[in-house]
N, C-alpha and C. Protein backbone atom coordinates (compact mmCIF):
# COMPACT_ATOMS: atom_id res chain seq x y z
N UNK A 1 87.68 94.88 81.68
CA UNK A 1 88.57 95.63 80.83
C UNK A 1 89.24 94.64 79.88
N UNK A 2 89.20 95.44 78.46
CA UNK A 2 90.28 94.30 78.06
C UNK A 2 90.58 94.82 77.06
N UNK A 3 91.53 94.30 76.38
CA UNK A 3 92.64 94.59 75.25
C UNK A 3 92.57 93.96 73.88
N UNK A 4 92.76 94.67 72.84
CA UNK A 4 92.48 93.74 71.55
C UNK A 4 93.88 93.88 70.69
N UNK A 5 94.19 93.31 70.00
CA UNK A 5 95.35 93.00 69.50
C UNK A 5 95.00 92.88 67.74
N UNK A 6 94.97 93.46 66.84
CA UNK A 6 94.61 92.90 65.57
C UNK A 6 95.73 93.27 64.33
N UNK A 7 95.84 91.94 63.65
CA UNK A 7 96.85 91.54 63.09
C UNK A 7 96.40 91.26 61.23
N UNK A 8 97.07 92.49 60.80
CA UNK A 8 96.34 92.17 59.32
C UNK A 8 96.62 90.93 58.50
N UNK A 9 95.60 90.40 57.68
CA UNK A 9 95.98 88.94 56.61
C UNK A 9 96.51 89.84 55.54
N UNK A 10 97.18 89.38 54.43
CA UNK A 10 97.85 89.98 53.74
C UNK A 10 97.86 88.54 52.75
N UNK A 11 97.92 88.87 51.23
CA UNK A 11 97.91 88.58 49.96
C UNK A 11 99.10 87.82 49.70
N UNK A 12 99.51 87.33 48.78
CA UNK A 12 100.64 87.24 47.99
C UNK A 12 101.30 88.74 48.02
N UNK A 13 100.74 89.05 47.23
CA UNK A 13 100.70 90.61 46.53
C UNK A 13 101.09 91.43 47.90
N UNK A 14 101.08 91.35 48.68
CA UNK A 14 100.93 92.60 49.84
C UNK A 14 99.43 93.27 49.93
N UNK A 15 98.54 92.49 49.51
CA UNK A 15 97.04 93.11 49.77
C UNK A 15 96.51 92.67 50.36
N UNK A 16 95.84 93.97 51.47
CA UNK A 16 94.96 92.77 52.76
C UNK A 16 93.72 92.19 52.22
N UNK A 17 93.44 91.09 52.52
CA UNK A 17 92.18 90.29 52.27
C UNK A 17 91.47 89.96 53.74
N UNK A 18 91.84 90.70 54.48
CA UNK A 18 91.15 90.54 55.96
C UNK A 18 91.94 90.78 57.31
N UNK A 19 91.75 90.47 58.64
CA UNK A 19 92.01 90.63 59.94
C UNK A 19 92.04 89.34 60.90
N UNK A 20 93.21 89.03 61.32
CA UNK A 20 93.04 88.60 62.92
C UNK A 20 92.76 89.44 64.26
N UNK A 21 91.50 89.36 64.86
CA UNK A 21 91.52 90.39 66.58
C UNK A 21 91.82 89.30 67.45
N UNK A 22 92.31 89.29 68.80
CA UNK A 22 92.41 88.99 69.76
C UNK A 22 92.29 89.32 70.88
N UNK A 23 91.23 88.85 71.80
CA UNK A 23 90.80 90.13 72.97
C UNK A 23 91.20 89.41 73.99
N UNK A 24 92.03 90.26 75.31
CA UNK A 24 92.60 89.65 76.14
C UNK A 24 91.75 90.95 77.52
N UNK A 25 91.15 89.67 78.57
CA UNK A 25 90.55 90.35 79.61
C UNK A 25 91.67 90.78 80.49
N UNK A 26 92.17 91.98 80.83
CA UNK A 26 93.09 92.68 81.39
C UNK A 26 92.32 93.18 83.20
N UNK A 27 91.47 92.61 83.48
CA UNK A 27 91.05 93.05 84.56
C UNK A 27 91.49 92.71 85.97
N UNK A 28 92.35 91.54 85.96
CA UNK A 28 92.86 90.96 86.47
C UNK A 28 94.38 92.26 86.91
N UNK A 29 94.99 92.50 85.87
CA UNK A 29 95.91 93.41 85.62
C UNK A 29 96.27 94.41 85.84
N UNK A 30 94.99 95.24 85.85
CA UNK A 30 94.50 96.69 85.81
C UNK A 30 94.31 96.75 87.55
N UNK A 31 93.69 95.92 88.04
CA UNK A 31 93.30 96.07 89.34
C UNK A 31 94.67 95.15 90.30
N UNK A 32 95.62 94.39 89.71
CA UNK A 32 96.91 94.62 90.24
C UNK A 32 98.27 95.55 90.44
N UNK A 33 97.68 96.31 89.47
CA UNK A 33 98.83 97.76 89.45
C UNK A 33 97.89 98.80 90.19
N UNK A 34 97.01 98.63 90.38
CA UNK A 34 96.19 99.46 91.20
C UNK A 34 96.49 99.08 92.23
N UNK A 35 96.94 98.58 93.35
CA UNK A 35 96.84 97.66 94.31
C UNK A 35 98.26 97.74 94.59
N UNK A 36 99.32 97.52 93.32
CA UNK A 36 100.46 97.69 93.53
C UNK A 36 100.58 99.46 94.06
N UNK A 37 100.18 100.17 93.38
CA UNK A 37 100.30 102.21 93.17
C UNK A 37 99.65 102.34 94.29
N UNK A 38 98.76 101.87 95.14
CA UNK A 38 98.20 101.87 96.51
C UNK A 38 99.18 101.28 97.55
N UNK A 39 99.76 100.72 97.11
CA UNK A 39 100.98 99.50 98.36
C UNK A 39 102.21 100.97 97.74
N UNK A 40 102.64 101.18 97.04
CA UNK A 40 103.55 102.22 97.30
C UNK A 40 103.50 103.71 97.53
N UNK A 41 102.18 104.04 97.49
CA UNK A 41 101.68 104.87 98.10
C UNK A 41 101.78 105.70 99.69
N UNK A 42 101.31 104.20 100.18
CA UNK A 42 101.43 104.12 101.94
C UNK A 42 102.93 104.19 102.16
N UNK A 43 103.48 102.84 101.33
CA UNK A 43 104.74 102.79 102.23
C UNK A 43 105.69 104.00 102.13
N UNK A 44 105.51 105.38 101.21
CA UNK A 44 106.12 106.46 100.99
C UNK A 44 105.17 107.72 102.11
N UNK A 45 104.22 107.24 102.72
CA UNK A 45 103.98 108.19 103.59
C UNK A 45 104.37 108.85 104.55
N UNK A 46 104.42 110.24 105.74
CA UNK A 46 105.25 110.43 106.56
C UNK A 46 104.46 109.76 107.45
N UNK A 47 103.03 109.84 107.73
CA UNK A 47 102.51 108.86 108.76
C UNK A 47 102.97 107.38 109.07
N UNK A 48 102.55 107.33 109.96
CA UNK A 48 102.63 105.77 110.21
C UNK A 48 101.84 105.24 109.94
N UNK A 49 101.99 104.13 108.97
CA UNK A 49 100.81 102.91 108.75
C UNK A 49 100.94 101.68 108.82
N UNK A 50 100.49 100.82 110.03
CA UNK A 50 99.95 99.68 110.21
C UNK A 50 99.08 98.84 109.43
N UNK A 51 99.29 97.86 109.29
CA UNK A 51 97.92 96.81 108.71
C UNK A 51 98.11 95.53 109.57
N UNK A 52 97.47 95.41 110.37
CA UNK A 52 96.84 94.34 111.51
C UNK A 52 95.84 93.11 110.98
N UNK A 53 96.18 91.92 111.14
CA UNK A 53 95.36 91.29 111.24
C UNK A 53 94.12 91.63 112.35
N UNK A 54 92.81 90.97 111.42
CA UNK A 54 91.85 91.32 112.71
C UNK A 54 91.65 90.42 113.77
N UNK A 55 91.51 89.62 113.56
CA UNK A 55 91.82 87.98 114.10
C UNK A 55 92.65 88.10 115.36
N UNK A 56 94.11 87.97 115.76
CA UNK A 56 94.86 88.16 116.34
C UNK A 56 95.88 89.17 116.97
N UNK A 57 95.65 90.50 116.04
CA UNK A 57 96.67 91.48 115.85
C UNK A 57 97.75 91.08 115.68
N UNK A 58 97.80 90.41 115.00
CA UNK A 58 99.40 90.18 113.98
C UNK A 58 99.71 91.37 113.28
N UNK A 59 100.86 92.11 113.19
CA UNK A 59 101.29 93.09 112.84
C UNK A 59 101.50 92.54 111.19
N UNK A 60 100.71 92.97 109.75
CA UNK A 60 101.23 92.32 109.07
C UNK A 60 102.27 93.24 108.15
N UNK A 61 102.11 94.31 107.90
CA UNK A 61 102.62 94.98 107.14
C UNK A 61 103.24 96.98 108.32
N UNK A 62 104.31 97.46 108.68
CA UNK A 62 104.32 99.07 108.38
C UNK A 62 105.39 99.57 107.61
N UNK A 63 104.98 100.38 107.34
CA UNK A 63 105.11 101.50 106.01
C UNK A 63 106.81 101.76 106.74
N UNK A 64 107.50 102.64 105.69
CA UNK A 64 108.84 103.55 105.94
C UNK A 64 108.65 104.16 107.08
N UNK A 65 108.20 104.87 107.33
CA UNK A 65 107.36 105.94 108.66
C UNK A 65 107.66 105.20 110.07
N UNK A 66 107.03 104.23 109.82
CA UNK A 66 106.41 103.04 111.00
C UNK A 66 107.78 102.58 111.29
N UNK A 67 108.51 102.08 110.37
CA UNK A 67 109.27 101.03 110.65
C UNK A 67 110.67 102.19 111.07
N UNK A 68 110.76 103.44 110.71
CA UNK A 68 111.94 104.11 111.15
C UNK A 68 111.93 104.43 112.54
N UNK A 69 110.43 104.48 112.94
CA UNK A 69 109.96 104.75 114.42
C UNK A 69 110.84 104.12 115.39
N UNK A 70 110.30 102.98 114.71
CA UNK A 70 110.76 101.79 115.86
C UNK A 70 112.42 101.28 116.03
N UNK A 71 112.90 101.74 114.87
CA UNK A 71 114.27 101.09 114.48
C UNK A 71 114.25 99.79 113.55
N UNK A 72 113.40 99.49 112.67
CA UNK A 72 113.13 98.91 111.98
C UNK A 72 114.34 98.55 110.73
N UNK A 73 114.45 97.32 110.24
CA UNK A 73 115.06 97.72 108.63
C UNK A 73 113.99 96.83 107.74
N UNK A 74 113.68 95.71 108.55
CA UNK A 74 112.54 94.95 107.98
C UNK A 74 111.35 94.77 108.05
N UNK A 75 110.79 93.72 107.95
CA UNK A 75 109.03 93.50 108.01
C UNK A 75 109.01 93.11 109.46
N UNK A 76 107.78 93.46 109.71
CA UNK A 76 107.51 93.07 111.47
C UNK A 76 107.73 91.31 111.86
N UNK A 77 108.24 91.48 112.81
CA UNK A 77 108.37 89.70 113.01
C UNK A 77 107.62 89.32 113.43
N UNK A 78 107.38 87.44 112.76
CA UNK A 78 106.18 87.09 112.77
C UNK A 78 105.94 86.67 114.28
N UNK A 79 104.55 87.04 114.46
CA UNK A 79 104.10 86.88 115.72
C UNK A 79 103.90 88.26 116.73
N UNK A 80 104.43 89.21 116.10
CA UNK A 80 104.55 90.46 116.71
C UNK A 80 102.92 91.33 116.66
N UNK A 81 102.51 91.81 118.30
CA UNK A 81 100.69 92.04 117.32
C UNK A 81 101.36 93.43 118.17
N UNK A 82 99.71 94.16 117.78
CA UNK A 82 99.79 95.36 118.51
C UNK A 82 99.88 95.43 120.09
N UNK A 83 99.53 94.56 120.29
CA UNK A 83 99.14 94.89 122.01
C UNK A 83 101.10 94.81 122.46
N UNK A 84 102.09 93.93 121.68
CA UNK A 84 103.28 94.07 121.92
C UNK A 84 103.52 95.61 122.05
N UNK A 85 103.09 95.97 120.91
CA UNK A 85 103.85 97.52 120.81
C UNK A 85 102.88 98.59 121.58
N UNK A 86 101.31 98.26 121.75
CA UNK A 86 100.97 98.95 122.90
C UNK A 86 101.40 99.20 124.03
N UNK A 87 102.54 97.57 124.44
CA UNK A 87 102.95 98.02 126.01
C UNK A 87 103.15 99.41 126.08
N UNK A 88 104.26 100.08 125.76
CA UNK A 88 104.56 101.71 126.05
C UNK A 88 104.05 102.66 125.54
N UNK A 89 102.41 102.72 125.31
CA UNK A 89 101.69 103.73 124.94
C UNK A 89 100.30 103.58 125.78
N UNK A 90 99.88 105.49 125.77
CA UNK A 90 98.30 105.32 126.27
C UNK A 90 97.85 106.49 125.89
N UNK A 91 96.53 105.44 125.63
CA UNK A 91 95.37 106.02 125.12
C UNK A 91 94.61 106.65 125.92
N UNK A 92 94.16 108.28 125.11
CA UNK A 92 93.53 108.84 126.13
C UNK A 92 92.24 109.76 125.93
N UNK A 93 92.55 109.62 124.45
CA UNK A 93 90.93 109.84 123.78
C UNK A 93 90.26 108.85 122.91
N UNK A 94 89.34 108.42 122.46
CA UNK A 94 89.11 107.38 121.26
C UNK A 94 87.37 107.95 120.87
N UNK A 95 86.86 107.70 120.03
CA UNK A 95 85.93 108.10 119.75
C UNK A 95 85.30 107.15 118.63
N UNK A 96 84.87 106.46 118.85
CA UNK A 96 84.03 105.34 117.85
C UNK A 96 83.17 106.48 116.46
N UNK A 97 83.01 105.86 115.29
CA UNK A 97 82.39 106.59 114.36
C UNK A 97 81.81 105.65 113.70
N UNK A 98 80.83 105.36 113.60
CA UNK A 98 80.34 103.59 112.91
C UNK A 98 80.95 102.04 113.23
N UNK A 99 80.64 101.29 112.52
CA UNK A 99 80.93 100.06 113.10
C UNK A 99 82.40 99.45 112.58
N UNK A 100 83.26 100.36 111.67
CA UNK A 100 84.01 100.47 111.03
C UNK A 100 85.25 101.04 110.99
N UNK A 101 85.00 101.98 111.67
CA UNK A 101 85.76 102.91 112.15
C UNK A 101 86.05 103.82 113.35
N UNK A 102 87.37 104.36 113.79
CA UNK A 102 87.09 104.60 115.20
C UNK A 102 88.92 105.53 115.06
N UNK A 103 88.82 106.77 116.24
CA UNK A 103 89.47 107.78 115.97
C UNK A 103 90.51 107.60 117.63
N UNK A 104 91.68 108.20 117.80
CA UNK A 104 92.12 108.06 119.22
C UNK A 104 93.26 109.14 119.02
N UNK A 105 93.69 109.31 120.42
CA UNK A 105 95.06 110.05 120.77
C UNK A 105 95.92 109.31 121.96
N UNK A 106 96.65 109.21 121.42
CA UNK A 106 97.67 108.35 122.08
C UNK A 106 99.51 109.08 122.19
N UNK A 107 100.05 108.46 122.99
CA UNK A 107 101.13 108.59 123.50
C UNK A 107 102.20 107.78 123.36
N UNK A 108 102.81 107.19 122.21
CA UNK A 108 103.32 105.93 122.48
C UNK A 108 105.00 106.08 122.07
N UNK A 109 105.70 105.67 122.88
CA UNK A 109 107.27 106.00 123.21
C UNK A 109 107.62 107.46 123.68
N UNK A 110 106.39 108.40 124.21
CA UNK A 110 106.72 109.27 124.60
C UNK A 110 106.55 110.67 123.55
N UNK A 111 106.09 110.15 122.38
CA UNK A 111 105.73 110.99 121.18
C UNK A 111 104.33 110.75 121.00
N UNK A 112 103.60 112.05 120.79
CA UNK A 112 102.28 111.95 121.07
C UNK A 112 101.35 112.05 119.65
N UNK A 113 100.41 111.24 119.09
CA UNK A 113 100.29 110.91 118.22
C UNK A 113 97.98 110.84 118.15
N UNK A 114 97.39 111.87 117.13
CA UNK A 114 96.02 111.21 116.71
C UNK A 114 96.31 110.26 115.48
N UNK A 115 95.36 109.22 115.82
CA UNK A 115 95.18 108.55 114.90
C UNK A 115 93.79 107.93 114.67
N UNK A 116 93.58 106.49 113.72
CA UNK A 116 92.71 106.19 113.15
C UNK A 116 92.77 104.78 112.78
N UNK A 117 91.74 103.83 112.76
CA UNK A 117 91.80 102.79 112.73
C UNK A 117 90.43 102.13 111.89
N UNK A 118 90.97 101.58 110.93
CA UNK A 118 89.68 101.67 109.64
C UNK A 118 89.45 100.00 109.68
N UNK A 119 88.74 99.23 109.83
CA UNK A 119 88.39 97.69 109.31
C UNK A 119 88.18 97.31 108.05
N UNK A 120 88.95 96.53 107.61
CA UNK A 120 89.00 96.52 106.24
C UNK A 120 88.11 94.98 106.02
N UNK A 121 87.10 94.53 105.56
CA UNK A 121 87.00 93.41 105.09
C UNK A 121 86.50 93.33 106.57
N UNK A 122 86.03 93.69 107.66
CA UNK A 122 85.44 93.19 108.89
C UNK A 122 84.53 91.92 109.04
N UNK A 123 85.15 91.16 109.98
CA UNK A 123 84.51 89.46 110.61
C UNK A 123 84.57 88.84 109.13
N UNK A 124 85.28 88.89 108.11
CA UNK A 124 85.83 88.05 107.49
C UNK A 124 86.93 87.41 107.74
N UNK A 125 87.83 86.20 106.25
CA UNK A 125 88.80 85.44 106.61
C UNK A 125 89.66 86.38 106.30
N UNK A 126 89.66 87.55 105.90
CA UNK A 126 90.88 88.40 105.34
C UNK A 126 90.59 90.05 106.17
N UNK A 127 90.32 89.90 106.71
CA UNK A 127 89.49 90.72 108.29
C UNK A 127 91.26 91.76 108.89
N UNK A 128 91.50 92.61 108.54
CA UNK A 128 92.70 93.11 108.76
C UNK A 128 91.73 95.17 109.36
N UNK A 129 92.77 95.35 110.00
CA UNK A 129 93.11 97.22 110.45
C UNK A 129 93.61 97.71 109.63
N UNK A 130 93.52 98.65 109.29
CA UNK A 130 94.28 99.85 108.87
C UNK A 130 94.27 100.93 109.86
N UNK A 131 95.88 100.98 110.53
CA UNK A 131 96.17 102.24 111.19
C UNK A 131 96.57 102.93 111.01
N UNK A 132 96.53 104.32 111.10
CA UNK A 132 96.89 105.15 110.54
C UNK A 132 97.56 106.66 112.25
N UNK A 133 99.02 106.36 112.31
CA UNK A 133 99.66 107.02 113.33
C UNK A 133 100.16 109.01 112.54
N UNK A 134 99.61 109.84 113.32
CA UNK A 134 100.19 111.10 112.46
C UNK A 134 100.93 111.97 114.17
N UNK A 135 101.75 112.33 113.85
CA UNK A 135 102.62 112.74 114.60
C UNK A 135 102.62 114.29 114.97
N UNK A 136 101.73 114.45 116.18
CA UNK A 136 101.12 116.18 116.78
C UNK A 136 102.42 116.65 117.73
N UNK A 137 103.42 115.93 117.74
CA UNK A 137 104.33 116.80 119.06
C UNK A 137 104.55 118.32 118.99
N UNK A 138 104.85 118.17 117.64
CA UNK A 138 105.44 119.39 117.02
C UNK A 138 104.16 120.75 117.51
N UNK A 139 102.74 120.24 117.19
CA UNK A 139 101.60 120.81 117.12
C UNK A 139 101.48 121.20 118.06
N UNK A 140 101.44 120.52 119.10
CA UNK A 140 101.12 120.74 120.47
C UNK A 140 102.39 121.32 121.22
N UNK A 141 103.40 121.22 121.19
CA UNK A 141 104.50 122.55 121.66
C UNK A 141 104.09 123.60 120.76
N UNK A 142 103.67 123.67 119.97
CA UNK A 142 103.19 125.56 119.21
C UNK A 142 102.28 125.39 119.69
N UNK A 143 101.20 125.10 119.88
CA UNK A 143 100.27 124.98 121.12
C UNK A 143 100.36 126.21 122.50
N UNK A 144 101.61 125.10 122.99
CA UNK A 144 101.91 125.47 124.79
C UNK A 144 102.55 126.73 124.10
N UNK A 145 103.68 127.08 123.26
CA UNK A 145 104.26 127.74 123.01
C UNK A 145 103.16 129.21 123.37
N UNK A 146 101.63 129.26 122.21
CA UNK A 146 100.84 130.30 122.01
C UNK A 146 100.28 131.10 123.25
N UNK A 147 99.78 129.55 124.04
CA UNK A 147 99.00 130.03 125.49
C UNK A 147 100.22 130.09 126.18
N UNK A 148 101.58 130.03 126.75
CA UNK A 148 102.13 130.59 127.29
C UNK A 148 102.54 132.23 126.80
N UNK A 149 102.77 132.84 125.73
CA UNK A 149 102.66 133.98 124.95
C UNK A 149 101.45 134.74 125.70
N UNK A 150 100.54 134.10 125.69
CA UNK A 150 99.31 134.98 125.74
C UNK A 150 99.05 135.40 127.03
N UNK A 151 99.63 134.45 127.77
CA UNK A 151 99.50 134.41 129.70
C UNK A 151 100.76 135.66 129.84
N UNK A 152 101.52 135.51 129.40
CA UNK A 152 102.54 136.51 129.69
C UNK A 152 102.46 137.81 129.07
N UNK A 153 101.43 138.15 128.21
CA UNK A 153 100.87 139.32 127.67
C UNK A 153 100.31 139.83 128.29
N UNK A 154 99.07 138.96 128.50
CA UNK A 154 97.85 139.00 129.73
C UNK A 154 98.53 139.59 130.67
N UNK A 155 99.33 139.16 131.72
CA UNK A 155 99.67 139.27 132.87
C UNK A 155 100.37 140.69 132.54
N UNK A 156 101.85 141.02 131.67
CA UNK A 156 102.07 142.38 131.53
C UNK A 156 101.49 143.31 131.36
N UNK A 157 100.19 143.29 131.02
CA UNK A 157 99.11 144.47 130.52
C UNK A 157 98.48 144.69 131.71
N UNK A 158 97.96 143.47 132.33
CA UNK A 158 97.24 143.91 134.14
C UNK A 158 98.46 144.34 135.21
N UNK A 159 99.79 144.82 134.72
CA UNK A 159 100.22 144.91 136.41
C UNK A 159 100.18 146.75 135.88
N UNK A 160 100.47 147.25 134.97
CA UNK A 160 100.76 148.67 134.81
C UNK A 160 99.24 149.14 135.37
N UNK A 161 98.01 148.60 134.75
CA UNK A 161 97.07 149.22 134.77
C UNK A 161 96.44 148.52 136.31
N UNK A 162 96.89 147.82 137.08
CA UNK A 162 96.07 148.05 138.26
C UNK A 162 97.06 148.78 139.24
N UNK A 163 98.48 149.10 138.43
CA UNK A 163 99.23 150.48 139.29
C UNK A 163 98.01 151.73 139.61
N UNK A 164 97.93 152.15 137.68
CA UNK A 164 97.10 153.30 138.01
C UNK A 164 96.24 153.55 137.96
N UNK A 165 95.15 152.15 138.10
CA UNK A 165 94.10 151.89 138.99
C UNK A 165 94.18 152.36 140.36
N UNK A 166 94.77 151.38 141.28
CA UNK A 166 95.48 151.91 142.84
C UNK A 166 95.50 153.64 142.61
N UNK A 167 96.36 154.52 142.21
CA UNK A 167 97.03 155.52 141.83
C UNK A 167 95.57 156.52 142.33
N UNK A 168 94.52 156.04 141.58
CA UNK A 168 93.27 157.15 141.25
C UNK A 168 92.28 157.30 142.35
């Protein structure tokens, strides 16, 4: 990508007798505000998002979401990986999807959560996760909420009619 800049020559007189252009490669630029509009993107999400080193699980970056979870005001401290913050969670579904990617349901502080875990740059030097935490509690009490509804429907509709069942 790039940018041109052109600057008219001009006369005594005020008459042009020609042009300066100047072309400036902006690609550098273009794909840092991209990058920037992607980094504020996440961190305005309601999910939670992680970015893990792959290497170590160094926690390197979570989002607003992430960090209100925890009681956060800042960046994760250094040295902090996932398996720290795994202590009080478990996993109890996961489901691999290529060599890249891979899906789970988890439990962690007692709030129950599917998520997703993407490799970015995999068995490279810049080899990082992308996690991605979305928050089902809510889902799953309207859930229990429905099938308890339905059991107690169920059940009121069979006691009248095996009265006058019996009855006949």
């Amino acid at each position: 990508v790039t940018q041109t800049t052109v600057t008219p020559l001009l006369d005594a007189n005020g008459r042009w007798i020609g042009s300066i252009s100047a072309r400036t490669d902006i690609t550098s630029t273009t794909k840092l505000i991209a990058r920037r509009d992607t980094a504020m993107t996440l961190h305005e999400l309601r999910d939670d998002i992680w970015i893990v080193s792959e290497d170590n699980l160094e926690l390197r970056y979570m989002n607003l979401a992430a960090k209100a979870r925890f009681g956060w005001s800042t960046r994760p401290k250094n040295g902090q990986t996932v398996r720290d913050m795994a202590a009080a969670s478990d996993v109890y579904k996961r489901q691999d999807i290529g060599d890249t990617y891979m899906t789970f349901s988890a439990t962690i502080s007692g709030t129950n959560f599917e998520g997703s875990i993407k490799w970015l740059n995999k068995g490279t030097v810049d080899g990082r996760l992308l996690i991605m935490l979305h928050d089902i509690t809510e889902r799953l009490e309207q859930e229990q909420l429905q099938a308890d509804f339905i059991s107690m429907v169920s059940h009121e509709l069979r006691s009248p009619l095996t009265s006058i069942k019996g009855s006949m």
